[in-house]
Protein backbone atom coordinates (compact mmCIF):
# COMPACT_ATOMS: atom_id res chain seq x y z
CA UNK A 1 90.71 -116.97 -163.21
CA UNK A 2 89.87 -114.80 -166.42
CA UNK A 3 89.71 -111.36 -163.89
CA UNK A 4 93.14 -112.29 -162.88
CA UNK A 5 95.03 -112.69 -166.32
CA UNK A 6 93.14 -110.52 -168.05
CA UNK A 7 95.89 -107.63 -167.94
CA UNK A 8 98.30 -109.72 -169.73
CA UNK A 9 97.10 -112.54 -171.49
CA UNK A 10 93.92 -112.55 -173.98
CA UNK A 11 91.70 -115.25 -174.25
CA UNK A 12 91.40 -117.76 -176.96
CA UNK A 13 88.14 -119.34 -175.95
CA UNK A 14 87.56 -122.35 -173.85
CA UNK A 15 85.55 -125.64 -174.38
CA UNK A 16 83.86 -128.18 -172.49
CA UNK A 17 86.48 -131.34 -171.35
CA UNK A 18 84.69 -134.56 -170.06
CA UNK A 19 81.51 -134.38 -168.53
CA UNK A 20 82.25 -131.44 -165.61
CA UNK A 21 85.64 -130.07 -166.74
CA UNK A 22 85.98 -127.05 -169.35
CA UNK A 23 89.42 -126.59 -171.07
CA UNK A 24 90.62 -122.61 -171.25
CA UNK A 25 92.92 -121.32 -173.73
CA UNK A 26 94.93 -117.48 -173.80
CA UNK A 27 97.64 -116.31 -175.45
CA UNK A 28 100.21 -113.37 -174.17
CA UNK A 29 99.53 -110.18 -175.53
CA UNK A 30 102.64 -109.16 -175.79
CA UNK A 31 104.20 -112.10 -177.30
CA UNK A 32 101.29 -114.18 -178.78
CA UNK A 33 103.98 -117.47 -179.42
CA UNK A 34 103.29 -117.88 -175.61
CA UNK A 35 100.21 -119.43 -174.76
CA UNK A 36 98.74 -120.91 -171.71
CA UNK A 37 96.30 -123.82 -171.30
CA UNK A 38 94.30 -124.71 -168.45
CA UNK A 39 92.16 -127.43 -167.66
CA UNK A 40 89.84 -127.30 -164.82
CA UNK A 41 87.42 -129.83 -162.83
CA UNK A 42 84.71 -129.17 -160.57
CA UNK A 43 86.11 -126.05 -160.41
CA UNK A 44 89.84 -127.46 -159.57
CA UNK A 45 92.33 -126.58 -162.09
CA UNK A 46 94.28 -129.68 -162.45
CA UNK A 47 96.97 -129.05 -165.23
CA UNK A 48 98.14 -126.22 -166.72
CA UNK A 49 100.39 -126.48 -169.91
CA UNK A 50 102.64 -123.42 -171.33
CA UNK A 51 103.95 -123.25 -174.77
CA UNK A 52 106.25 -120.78 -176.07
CA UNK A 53 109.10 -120.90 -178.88
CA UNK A 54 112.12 -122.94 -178.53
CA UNK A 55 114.61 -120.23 -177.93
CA UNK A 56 113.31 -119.70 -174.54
CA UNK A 57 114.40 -122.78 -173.58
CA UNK A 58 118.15 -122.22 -171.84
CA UNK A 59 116.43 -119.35 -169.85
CA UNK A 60 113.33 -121.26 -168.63
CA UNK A 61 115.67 -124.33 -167.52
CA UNK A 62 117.82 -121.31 -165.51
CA UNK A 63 114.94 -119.79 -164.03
CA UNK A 64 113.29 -123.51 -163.25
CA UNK A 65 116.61 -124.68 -161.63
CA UNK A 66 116.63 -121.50 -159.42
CA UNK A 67 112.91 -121.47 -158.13
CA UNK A 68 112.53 -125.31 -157.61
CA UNK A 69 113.88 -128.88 -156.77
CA UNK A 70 115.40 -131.24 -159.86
CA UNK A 71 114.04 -134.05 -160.06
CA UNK A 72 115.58 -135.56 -163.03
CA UNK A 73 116.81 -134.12 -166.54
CA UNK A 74 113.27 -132.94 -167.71
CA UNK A 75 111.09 -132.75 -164.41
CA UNK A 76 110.99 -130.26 -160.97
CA UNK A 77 109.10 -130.01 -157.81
CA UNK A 78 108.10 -127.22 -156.65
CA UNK A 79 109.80 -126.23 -153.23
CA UNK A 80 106.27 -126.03 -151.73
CA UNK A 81 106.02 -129.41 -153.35
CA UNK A 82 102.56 -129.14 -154.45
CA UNK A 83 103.26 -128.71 -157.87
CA UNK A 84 105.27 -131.22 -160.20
CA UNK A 85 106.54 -129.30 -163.72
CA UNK A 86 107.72 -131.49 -166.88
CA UNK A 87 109.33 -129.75 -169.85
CA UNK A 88 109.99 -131.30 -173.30
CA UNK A 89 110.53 -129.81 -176.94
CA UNK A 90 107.81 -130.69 -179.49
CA UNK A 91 108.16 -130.59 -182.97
CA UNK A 92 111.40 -129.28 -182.21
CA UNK A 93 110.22 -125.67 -182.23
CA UNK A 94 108.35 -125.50 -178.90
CA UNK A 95 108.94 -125.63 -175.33
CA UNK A 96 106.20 -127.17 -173.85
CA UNK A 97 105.96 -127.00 -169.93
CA UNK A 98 103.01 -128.87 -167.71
CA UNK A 99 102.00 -128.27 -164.50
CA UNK A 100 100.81 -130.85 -162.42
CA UNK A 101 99.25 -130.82 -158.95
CA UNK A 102 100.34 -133.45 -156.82
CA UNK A 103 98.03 -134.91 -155.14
């Protein structure tokens, strides 16, 4: 996984979750407001979480509404339907967006 964002996206360390999970953390080296959060299992990532500044928001919901199935206000599927996304505004400054398998 680190090989394949490398180019883009710097680390910001990882640490251990649970007893066999580790969580991994990168920013985006280009615009280090966006960062990425993984958190893997046995070797199974089994969420990933974005975060990135508010303003982003009206162009994430286009591009989310174009490249997968509503669900409801704040949720899509995935058109492969393997992956459920949920997006919600912390702290009113940042779009937070989680990946979820489904299982």
């Amino acid at each position: 996984m680190k090989a394949y964002y490398q180019n883009t996206w710097e680390t910001r360390g990882d640490q251990p979750y649970g007893n066999n999970g580790i969580f991994i953390k990168y920013r985006h080296k280009d615009d280090p407001f966006i960062l990425l959060d993984f958190v893997v299992i046995d070797d199974v990532c089994v969420r990933i979480t974005r975060l990135m500044p508010k303003e982003m928001l009206s162009m994430m919901i286009s591009t989310l509404n174009e490249e997968n199935y509503r669900e409801n206000e704040n949720v899509w599927v995935t058109k492969d339907m393997k992956t459920k996304i949920t997006a919600k505004v912390e702290k009113d400054k940042f779009l937070v967006l989680i990946y979820d398998p489904i299982l």
